[in-house]
PDB file of N, CA and C in Angstrom:
ATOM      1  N   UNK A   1      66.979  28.275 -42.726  1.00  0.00           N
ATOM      2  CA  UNK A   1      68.328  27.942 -42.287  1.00  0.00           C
ATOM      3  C   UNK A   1      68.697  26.527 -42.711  1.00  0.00           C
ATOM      4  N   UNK A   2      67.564  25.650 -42.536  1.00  0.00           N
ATOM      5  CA  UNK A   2      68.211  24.373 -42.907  1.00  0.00           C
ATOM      6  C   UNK A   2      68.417  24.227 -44.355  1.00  0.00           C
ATOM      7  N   UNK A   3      67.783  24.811 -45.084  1.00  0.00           N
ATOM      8  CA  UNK A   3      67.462  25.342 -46.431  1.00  0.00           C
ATOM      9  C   UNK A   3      69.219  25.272 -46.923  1.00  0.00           C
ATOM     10  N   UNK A   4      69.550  25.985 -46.603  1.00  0.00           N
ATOM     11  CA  UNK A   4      71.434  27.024 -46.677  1.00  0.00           C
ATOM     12  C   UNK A   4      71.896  25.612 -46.311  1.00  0.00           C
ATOM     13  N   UNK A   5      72.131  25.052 -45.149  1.00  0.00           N
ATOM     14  CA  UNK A   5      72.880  24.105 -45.031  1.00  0.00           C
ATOM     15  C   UNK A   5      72.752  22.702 -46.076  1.00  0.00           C
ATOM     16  N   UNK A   6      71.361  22.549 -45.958  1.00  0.00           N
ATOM     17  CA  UNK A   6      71.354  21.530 -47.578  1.00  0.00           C
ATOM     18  C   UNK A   6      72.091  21.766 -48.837  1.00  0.00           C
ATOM     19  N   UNK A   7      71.777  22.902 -48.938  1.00  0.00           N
ATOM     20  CA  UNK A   7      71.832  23.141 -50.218  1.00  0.00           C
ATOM     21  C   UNK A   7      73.724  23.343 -50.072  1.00  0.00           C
ATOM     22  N   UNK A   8      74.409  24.170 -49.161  1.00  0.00           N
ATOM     23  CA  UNK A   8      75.994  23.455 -49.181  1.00  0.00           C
ATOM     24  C   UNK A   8      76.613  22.350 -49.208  1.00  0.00           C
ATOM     25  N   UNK A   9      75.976  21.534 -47.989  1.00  0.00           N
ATOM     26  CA  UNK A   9      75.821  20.032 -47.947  1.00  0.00           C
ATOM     27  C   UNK A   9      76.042  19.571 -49.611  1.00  0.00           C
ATOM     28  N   UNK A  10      74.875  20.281 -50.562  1.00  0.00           N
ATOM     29  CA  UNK A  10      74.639  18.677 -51.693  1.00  0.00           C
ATOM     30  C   UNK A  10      75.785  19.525 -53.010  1.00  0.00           C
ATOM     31  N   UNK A  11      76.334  21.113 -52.772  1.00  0.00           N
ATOM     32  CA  UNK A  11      77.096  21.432 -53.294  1.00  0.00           C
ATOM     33  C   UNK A  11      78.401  21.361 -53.056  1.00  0.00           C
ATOM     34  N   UNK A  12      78.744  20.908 -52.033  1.00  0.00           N
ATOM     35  CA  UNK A  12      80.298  20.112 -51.781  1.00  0.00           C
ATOM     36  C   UNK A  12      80.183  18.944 -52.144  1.00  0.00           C
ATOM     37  N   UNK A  13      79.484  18.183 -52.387  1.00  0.00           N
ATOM     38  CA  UNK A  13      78.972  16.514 -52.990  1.00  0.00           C
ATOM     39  C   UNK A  13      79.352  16.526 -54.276  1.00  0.00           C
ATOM     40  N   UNK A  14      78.660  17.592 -54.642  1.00  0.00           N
ATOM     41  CA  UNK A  14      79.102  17.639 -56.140  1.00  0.00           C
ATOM     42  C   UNK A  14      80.195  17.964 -56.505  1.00  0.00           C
ATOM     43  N   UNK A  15      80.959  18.848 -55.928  1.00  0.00           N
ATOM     44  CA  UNK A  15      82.242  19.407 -56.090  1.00  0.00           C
ATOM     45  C   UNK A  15      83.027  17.906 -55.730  1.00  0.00           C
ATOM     46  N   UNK A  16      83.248  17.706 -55.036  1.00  0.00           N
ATOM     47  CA  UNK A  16      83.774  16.783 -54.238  1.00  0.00           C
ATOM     48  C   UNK A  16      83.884  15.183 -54.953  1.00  0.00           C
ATOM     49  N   UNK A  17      82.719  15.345 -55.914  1.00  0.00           N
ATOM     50  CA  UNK A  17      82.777  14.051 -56.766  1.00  0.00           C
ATOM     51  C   UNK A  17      83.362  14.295 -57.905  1.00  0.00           C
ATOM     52  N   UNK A  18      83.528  15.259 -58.493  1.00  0.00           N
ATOM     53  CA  UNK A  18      84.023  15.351 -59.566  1.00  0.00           C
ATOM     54  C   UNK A  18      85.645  15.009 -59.776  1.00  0.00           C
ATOM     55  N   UNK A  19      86.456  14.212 -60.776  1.00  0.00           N
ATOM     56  CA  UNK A  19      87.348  13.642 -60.987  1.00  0.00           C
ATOM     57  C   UNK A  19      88.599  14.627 -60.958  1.00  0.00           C
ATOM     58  N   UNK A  20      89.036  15.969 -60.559  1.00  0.00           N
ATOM     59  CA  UNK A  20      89.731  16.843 -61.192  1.00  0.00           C
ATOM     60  C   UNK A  20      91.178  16.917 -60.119  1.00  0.00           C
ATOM     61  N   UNK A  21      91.351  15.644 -59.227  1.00  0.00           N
ATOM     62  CA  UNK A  21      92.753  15.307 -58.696  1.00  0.00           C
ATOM     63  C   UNK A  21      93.494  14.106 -59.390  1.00  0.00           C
ATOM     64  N   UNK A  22      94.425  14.495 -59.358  1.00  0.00           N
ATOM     65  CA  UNK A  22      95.095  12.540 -59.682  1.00  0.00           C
ATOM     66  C   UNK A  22      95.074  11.812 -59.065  1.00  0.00           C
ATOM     67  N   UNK A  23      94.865  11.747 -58.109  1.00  0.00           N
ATOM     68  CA  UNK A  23      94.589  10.738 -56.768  1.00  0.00           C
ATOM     69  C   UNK A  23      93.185  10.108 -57.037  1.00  0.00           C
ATOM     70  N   UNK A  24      92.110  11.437 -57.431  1.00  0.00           N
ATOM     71  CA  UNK A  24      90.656  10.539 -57.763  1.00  0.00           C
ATOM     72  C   UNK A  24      90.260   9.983 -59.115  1.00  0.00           C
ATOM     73  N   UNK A  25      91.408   9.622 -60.080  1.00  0.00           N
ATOM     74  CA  UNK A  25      91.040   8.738 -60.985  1.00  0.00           C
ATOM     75  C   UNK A  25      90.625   7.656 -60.772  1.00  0.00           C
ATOM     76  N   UNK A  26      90.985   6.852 -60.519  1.00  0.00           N
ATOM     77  CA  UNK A  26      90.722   5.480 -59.951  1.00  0.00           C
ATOM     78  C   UNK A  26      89.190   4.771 -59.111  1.00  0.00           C
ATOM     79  N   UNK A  27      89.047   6.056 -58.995  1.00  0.00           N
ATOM     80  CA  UNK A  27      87.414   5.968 -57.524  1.00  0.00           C
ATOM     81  C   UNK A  27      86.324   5.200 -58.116  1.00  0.00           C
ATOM     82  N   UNK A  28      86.311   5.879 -59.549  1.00  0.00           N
ATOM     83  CA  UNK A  28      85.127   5.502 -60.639  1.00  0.00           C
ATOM     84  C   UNK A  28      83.677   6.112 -60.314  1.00  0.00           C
ATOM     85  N   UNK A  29      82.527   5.278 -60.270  1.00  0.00           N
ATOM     86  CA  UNK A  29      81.795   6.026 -60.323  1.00  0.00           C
ATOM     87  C   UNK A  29      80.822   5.937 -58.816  1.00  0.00           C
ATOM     88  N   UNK A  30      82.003   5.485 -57.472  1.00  0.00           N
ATOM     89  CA  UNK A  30      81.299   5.837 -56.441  1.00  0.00           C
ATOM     90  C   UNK A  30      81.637   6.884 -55.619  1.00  0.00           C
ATOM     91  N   UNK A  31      82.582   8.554 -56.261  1.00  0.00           N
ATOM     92  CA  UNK A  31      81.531   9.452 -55.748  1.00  0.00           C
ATOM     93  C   UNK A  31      80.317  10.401 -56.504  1.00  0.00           C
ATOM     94  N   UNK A  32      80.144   9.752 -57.379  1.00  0.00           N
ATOM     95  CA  UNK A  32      78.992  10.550 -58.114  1.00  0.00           C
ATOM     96  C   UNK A  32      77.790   9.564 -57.891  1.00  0.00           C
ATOM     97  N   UNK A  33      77.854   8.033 -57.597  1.00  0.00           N
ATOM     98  CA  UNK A  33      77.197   7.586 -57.108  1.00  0.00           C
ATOM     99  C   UNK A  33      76.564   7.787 -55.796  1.00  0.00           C
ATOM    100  N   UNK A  34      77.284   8.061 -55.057  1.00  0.00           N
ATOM    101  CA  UNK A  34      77.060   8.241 -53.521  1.00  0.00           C
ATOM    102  C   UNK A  34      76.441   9.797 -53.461  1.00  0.00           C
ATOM    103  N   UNK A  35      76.799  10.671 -54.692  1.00  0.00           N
ATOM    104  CA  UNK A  35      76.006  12.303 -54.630  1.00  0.00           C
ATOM    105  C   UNK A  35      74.458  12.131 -55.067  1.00  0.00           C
ATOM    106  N   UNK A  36      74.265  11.136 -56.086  1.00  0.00           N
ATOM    107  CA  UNK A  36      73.557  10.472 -56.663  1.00  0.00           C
ATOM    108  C   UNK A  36      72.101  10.129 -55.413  1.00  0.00           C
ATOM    109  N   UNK A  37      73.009   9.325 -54.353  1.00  0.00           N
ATOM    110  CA  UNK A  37      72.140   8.407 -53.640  1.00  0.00           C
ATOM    111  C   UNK A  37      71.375   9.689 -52.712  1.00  0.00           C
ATOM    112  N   UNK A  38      72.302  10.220 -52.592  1.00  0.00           N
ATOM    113  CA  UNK A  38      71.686  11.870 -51.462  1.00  0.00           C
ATOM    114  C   UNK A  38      70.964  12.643 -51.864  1.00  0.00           C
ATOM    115  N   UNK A  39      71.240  13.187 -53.362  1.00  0.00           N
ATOM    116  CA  UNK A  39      70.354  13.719 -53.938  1.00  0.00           C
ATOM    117  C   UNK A  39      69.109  12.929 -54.132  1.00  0.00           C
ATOM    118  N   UNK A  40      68.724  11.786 -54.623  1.00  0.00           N
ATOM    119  CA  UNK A  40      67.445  10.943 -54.737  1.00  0.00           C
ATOM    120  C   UNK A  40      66.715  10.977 -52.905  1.00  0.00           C
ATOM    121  N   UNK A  41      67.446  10.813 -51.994  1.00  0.00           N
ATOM    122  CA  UNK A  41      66.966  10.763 -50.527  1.00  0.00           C
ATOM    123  C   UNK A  41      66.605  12.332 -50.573  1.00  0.00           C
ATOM    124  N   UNK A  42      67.317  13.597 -50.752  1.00  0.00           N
ATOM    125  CA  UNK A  42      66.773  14.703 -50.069  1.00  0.00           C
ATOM    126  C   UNK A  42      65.557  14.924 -51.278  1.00  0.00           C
ATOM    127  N   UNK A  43      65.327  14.518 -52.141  1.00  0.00           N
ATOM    128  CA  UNK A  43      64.133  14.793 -53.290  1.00  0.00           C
ATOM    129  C   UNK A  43      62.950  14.229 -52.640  1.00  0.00           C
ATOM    130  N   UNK A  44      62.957  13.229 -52.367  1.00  0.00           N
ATOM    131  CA  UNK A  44      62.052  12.146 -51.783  1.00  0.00           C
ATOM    132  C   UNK A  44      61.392  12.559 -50.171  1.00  0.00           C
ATOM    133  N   UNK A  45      62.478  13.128 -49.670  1.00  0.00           N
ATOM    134  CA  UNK A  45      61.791  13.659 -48.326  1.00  0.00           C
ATOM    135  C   UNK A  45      61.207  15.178 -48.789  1.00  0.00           C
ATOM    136  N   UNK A  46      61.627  16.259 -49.634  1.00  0.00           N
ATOM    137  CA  UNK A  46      61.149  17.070 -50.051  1.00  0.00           C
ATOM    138  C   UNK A  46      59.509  16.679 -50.742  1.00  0.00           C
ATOM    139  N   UNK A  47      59.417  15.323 -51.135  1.00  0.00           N
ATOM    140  CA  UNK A  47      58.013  15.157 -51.660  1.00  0.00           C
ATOM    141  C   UNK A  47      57.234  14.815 -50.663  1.00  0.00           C
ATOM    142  N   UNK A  48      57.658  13.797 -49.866  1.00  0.00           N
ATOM    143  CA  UNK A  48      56.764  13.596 -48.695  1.00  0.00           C
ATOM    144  C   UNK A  48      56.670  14.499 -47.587  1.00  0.00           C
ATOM    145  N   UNK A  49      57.750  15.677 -47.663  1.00  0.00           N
ATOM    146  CA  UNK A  49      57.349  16.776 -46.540  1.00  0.00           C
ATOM    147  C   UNK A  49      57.869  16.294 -45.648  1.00  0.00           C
ATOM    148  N   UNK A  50      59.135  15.617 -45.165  1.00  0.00           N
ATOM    149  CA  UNK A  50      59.875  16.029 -44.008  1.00  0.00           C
ATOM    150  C   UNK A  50      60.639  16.840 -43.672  1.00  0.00           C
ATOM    151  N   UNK A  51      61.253  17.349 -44.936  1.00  0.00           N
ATOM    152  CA  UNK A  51      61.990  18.430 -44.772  1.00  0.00           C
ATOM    153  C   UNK A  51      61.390  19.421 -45.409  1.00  0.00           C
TER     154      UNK A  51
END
């Protein structure tokens, strides 16, 4: 279960960063940065086994 919710979680991140409004030109590269930073954190607990 938590499995499903991650994995929506880091696929609205991605969706969500991508540039494809006119409003999010301007943002640059902190929301792919910030998908960036989540993805490196949930990898990292996947190696050490917290999640």
């Amino acid at each position: 279960m938590l499995w499903l919710i991650l994995l929506i979680v880091v696929i609205l991140i991605l969706l969500g960063s991508l540039p494809l409004w006119p409003y999010s030109g301007g943002w640059g590269y902190y929301p792919s940065g910030g998908a960036g930073t989540v993805l490196v954190i949930l990898i990292v607990q996947l190696l050490v086994g917290v999640i």
